[in-house]
C-alpha atoms as a PDB file:
ATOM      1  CA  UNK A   1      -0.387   7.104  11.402  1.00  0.00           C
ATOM      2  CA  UNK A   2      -3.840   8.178  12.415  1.00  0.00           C
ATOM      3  CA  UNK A   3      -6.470   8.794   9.673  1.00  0.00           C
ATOM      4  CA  UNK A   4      -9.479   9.724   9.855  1.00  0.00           C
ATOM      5  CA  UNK A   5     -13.367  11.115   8.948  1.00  0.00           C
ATOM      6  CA  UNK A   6     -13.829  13.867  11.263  1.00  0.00           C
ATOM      7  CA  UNK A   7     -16.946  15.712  10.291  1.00  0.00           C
ATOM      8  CA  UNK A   8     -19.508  15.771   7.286  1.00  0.00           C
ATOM      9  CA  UNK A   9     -20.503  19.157   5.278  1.00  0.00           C
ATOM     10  CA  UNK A  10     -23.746  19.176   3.534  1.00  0.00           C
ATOM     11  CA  UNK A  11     -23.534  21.618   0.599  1.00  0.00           C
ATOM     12  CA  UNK A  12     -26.639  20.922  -1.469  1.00  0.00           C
ATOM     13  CA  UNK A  13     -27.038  19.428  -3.624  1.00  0.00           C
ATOM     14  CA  UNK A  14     -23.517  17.590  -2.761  1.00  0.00           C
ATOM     15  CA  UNK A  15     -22.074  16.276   0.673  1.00  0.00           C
ATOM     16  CA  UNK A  16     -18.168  16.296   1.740  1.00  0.00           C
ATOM     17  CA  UNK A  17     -16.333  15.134   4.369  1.00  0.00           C
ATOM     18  CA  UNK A  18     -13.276  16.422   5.901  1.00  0.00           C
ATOM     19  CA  UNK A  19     -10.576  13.430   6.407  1.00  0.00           C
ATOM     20  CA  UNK A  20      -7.272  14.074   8.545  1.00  0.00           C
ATOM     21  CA  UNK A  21      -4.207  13.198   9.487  1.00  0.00           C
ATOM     22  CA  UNK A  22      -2.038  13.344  12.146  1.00  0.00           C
ATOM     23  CA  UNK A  23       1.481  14.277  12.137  1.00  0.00           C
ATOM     24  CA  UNK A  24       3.792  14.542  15.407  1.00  0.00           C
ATOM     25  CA  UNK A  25       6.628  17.000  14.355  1.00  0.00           C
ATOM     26  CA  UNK A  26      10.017  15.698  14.461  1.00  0.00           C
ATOM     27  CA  UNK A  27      12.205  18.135  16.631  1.00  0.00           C
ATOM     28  CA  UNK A  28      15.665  19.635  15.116  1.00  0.00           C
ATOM     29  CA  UNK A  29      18.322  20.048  17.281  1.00  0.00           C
ATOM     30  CA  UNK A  30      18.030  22.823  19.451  1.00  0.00           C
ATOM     31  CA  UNK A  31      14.729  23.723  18.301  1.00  0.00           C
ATOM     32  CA  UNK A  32      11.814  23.648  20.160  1.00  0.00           C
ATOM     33  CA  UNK A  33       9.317  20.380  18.716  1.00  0.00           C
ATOM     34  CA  UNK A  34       5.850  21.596  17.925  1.00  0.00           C
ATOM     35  CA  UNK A  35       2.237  19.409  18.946  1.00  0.00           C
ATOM     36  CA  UNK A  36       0.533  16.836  17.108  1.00  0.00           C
ATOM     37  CA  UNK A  37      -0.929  19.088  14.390  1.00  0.00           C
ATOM     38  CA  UNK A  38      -3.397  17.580  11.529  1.00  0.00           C
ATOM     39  CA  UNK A  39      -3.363  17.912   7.826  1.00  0.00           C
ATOM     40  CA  UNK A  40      -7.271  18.313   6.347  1.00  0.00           C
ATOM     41  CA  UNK A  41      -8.338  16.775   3.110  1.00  0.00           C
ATOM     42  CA  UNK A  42     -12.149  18.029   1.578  1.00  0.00           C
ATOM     43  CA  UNK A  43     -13.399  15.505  -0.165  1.00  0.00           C
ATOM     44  CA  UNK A  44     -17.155  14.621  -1.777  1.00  0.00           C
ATOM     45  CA  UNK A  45     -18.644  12.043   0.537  1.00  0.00           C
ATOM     46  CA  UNK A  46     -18.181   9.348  -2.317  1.00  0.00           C
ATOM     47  CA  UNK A  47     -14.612   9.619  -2.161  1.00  0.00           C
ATOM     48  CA  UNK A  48     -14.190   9.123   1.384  1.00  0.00           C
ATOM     49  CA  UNK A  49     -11.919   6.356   0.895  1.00  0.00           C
ATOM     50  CA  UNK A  50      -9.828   7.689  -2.162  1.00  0.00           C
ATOM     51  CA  UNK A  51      -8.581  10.480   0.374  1.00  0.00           C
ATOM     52  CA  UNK A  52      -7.910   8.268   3.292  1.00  0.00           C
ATOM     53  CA  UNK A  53      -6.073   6.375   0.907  1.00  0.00           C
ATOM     54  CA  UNK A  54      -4.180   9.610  -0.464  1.00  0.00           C
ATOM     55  CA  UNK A  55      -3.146  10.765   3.349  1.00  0.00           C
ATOM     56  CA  UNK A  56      -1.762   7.382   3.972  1.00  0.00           C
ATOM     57  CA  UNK A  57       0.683   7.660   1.019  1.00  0.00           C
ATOM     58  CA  UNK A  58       2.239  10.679   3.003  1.00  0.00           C
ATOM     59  CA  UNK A  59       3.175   8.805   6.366  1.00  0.00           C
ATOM     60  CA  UNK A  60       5.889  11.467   6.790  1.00  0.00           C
ATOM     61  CA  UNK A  61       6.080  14.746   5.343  1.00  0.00           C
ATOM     62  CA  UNK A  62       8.212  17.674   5.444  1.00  0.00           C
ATOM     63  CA  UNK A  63       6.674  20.195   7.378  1.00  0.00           C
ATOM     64  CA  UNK A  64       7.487  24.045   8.408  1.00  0.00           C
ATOM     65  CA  UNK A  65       5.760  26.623  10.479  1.00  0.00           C
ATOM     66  CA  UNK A  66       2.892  28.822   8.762  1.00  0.00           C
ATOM     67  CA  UNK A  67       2.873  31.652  11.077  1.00  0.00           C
ATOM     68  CA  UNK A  68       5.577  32.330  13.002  1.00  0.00           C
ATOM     69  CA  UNK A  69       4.431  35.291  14.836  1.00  0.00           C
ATOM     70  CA  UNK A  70       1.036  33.278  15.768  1.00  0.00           C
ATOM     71  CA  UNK A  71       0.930  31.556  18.959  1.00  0.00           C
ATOM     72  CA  UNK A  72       4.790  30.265  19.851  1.00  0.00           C
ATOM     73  CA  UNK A  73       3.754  27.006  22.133  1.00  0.00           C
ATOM     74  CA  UNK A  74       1.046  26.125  19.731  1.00  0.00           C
ATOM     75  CA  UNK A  75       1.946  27.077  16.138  1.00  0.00           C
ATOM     76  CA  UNK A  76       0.145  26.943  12.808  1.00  0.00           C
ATOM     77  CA  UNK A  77       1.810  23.936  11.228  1.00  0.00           C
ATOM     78  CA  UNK A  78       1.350  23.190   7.258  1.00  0.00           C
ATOM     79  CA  UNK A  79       2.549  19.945   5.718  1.00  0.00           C
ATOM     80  CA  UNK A  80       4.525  19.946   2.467  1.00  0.00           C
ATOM     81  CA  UNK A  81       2.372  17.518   0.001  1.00  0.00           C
ATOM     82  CA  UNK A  82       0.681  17.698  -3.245  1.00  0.00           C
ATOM     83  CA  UNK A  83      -2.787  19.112  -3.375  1.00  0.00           C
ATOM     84  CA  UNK A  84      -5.687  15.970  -3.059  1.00  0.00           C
ATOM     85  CA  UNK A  85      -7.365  16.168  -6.408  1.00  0.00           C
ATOM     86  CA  UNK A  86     -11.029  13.903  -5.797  1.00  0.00           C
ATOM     87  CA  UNK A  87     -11.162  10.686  -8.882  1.00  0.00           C
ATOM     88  CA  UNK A  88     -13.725  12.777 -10.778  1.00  0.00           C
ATOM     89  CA  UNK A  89     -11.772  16.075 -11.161  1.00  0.00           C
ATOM     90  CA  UNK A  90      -8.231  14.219 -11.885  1.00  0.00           C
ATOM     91  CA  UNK A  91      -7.776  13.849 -15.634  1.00  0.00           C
ATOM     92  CA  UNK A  92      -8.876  10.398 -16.879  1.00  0.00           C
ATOM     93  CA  UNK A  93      -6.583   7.943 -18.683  1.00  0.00           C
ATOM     94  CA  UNK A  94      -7.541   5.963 -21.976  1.00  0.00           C
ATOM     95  CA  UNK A  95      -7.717   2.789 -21.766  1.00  0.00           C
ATOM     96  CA  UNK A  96      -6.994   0.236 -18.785  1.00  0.00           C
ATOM     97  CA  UNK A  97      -4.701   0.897 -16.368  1.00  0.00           C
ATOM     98  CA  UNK A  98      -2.592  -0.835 -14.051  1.00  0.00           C
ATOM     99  CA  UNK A  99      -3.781  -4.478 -13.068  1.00  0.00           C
ATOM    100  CA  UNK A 100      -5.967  -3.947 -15.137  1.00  0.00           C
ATOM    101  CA  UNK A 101      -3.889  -4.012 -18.519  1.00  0.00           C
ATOM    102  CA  UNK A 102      -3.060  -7.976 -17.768  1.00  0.00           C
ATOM    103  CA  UNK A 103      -6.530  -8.901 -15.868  1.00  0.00           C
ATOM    104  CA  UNK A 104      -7.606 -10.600 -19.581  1.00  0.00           C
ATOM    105  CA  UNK A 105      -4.254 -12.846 -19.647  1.00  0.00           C
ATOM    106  CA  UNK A 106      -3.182 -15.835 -18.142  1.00  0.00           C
ATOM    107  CA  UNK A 107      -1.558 -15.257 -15.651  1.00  0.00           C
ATOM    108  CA  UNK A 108       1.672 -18.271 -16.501  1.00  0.00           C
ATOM    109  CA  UNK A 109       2.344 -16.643 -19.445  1.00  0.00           C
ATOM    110  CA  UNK A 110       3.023 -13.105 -17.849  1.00  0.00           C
ATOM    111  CA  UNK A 111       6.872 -12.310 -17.655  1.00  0.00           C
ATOM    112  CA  UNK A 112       8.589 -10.554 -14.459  1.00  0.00           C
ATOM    113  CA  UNK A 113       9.469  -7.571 -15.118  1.00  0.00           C
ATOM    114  CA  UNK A 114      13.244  -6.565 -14.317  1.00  0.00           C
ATOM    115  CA  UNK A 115      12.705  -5.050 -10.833  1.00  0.00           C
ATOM    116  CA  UNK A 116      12.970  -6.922  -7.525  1.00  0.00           C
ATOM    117  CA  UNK A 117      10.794  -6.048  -4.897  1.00  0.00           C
ATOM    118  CA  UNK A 118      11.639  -7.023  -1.074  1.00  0.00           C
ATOM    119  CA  UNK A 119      10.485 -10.848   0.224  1.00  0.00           C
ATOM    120  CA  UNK A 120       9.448 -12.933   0.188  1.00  0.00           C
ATOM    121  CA  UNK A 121       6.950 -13.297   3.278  1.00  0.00           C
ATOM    122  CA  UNK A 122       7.320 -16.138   5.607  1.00  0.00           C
ATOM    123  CA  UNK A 123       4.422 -18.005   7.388  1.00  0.00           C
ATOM    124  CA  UNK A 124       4.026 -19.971  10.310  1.00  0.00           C
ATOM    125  CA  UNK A 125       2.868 -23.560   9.685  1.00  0.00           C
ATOM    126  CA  UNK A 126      -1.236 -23.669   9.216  1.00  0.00           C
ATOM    127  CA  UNK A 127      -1.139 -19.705   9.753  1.00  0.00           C
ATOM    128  CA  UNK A 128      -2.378 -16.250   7.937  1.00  0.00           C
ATOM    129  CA  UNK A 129      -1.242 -14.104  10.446  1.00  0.00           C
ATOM    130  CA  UNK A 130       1.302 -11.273  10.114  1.00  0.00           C
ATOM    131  CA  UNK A 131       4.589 -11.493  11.949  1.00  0.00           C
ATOM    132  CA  UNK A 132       6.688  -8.453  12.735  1.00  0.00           C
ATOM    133  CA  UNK A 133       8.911  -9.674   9.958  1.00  0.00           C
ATOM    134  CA  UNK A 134       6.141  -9.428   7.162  1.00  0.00           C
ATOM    135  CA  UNK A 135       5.056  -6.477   8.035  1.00  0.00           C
ATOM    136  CA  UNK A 136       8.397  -4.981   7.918  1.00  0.00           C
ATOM    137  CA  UNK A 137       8.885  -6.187   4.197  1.00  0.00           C
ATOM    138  CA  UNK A 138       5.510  -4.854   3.462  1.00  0.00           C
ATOM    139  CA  UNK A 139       6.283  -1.203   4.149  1.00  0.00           C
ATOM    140  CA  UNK A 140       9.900  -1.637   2.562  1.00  0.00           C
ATOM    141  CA  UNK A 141       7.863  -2.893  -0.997  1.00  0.00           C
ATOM    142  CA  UNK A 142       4.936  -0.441  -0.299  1.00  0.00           C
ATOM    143  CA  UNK A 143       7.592   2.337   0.078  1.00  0.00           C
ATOM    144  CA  UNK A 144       9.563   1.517  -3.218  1.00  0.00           C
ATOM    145  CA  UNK A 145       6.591   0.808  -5.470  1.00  0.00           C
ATOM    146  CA  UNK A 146       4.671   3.982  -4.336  1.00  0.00           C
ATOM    147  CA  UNK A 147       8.046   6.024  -5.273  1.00  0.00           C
ATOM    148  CA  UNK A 148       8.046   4.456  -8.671  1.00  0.00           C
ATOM    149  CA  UNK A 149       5.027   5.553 -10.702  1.00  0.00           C
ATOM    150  CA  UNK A 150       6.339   3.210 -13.455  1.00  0.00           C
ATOM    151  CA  UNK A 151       5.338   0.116 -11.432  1.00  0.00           C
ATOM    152  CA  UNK A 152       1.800  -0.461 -12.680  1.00  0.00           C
ATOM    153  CA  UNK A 153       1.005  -3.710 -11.301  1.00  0.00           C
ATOM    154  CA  UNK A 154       2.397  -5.763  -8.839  1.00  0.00           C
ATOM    155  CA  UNK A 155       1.108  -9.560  -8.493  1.00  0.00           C
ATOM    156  CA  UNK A 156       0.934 -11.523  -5.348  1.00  0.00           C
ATOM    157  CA  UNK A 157       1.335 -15.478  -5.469  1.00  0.00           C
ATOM    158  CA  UNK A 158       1.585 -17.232  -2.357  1.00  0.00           C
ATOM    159  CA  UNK A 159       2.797 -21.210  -2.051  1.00  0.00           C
ATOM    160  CA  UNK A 160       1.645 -23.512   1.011  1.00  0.00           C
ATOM    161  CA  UNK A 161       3.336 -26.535   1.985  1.00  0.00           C
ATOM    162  CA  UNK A 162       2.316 -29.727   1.992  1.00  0.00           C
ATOM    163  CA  UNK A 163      -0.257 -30.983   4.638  1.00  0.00           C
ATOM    164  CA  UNK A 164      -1.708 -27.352   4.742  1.00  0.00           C
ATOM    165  CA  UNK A 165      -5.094 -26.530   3.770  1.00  0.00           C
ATOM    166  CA  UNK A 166      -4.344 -24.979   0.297  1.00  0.00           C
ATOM    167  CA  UNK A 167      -7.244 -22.224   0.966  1.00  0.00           C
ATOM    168  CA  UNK A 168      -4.257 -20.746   3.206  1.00  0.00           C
ATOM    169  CA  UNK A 169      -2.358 -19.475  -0.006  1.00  0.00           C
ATOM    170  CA  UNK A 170      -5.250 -17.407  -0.744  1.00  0.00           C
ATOM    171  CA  UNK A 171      -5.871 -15.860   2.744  1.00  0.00           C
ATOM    172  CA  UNK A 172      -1.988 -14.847   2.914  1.00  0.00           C
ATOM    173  CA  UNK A 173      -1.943 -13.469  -0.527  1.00  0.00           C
ATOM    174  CA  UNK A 174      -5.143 -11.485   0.745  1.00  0.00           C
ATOM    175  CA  UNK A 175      -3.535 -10.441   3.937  1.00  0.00           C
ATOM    176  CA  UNK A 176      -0.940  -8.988   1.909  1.00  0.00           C
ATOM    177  CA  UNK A 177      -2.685  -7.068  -0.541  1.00  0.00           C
ATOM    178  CA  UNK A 178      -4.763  -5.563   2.307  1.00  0.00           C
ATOM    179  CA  UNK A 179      -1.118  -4.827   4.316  1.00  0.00           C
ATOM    180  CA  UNK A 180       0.089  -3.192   0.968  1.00  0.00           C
ATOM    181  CA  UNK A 181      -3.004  -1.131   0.529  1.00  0.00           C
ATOM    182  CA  UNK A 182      -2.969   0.206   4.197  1.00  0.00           C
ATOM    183  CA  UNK A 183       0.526   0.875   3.524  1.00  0.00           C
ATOM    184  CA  UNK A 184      -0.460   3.287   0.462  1.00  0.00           C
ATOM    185  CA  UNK A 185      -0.319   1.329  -2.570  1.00  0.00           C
ATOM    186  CA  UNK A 186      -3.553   1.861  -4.344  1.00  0.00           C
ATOM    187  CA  UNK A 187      -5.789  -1.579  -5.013  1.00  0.00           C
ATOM    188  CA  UNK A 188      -5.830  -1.096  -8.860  1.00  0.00           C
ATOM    189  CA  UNK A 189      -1.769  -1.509  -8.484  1.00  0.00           C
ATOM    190  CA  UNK A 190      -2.389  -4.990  -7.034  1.00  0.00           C
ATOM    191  CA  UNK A 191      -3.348  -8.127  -8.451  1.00  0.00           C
ATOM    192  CA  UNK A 192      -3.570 -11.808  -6.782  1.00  0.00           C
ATOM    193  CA  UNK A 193      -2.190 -14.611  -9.383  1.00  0.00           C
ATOM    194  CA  UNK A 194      -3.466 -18.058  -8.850  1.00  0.00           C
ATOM    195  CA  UNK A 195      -1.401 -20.071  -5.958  1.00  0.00           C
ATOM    196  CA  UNK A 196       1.534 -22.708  -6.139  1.00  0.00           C
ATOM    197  CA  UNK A 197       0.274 -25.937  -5.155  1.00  0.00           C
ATOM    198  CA  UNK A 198       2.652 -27.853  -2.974  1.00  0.00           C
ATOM    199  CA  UNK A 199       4.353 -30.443  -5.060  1.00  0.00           C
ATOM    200  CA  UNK A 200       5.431 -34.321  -3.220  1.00  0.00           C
ATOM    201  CA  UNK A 201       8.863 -36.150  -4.760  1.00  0.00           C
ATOM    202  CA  UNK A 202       9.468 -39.742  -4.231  1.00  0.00           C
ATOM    203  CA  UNK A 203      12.104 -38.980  -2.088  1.00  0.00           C
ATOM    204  CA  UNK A 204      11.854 -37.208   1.025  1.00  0.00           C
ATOM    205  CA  UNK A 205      15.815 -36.131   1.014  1.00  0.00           C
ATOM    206  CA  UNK A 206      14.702 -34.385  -2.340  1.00  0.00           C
ATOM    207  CA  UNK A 207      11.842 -32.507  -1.032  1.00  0.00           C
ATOM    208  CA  UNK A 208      11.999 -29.014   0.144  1.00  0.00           C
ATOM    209  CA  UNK A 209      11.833 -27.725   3.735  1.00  0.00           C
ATOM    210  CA  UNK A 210       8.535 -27.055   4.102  1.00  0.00           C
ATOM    211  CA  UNK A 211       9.508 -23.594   5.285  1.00  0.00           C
ATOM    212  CA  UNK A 212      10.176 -22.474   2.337  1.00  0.00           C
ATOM    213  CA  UNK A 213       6.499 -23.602   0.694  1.00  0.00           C
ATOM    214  CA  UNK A 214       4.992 -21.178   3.594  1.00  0.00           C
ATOM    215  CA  UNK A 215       5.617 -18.001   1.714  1.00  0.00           C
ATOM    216  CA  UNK A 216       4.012 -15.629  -0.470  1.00  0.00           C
ATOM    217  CA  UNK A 217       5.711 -13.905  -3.226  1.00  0.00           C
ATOM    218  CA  UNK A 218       5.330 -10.152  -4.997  1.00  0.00           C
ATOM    219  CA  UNK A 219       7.000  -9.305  -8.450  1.00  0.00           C
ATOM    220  CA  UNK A 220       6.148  -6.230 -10.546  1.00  0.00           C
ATOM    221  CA  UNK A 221       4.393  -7.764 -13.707  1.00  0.00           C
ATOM    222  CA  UNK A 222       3.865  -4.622 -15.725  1.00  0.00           C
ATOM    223  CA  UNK A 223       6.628  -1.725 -15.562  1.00  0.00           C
ATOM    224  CA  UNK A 224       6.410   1.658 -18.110  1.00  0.00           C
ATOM    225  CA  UNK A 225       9.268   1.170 -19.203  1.00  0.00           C
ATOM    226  CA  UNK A 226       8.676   4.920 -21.424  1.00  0.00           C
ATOM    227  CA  UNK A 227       7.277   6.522 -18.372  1.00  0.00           C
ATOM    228  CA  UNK A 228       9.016   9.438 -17.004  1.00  0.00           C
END
């Protein structure tokens, strides 16, 4: 999905810039498929990012034709999404919010709560890099926690096995709370929890595969239960 600042509009004393995105019309059968068309978002300049963010909540939309007597091989398309309301003019809530209601507590005495998320997110040996794989189960959890507005926070712990550099847990748990933001999940939603050392048992037969120490977890910590 393609977003991005196209122009700036100085309105004194404020400035605004126009973000877009670009949608390629899916065609029905038997119908003729429209172009690319893109969807506009105004936005004061400070804000820039809060409505790239919004557009990339909306990788697909539903979508019809605005005016269907206009110009047949290149028609006036409109996209079928809520209006983008800028941070200052949305109404403010009391009190912390997401992450942010657990950001003063540690983080082992924090409960799950009872909603399962898709991963875990395998690694290769000595290796932050996304496979096809994790970035698969990235968009699956991005998809379901940005349909549920009852999942306020989500926290990311990642493990590292032994004979790793242990600074690896925290550059995969930061991979994938940048994957989950470009995916649409908005940063105060995500929180990184302190990583799993790898732990050593006097026996190797007892030890685990060190496979499954190369992965980083995501569990919904704080769910409104009383939301609607």
């Amino acid at each position: 999905m393609d977003v991005r600042t196209t122009r700036t509009i100085e309105r004194f004393p404020m400035s605004y810039v126009v973000v877009e995105a670009a949608y390629d019309p899916q065609m029905a059968e038997g119908r003729f498929s429209p172009p690319t068309f893109r969807k506009e978002v105004l936005a004061p300049a400070e804000d820039e990012q809060d409505a790239a963010d919004y557009l990339r909540k909306y990788p697909t939309v539903p979508c019809s034709v605005l005016e269907p007597e206009g110009d047949p091989c290149a028609p006036k398309m409109v996209a079928d999404m809520p209006e983008y309301v800028p941070p200052a003019e949305a109404p403010k809530a009391e009190g912390p919010v997401g992450c942010a209601k657990i950001e003063s507590q540690d983080s082992s005495q924090i409960a799950p709560a009872p909603i399962t998320l898709p991963g875990p997110f395998q690694f290769d040996e000595n290796s932050a890099s996304a496979s096809d794989d994790v970035r698969n189960i990235v968009n699956q959890a991005a998809a379901l926690v940005k349909a549920d507005p009852k999942i306020e926070c989500v926290a990311i712990r990642a493990k590292t096995s032994p004979g790793e550099s242990f600074s690896l847990a925290n550059e995969r748990s930061q991979l994938i709370k940048n994957l989950m933001q470009s995916a649409g999940v908005d940063h105060t939603r995500l929180i990184i929890f302190e990583a799993t050392a790898p732990s050593f048992t006097a026996s190797p037969e007892e030890q685990a595969p060190p496979q499954e120490s190369r992965r980083v977890y995501i569990t919904v910590v704080v769910y409104a239960k009383g939301a609607p």
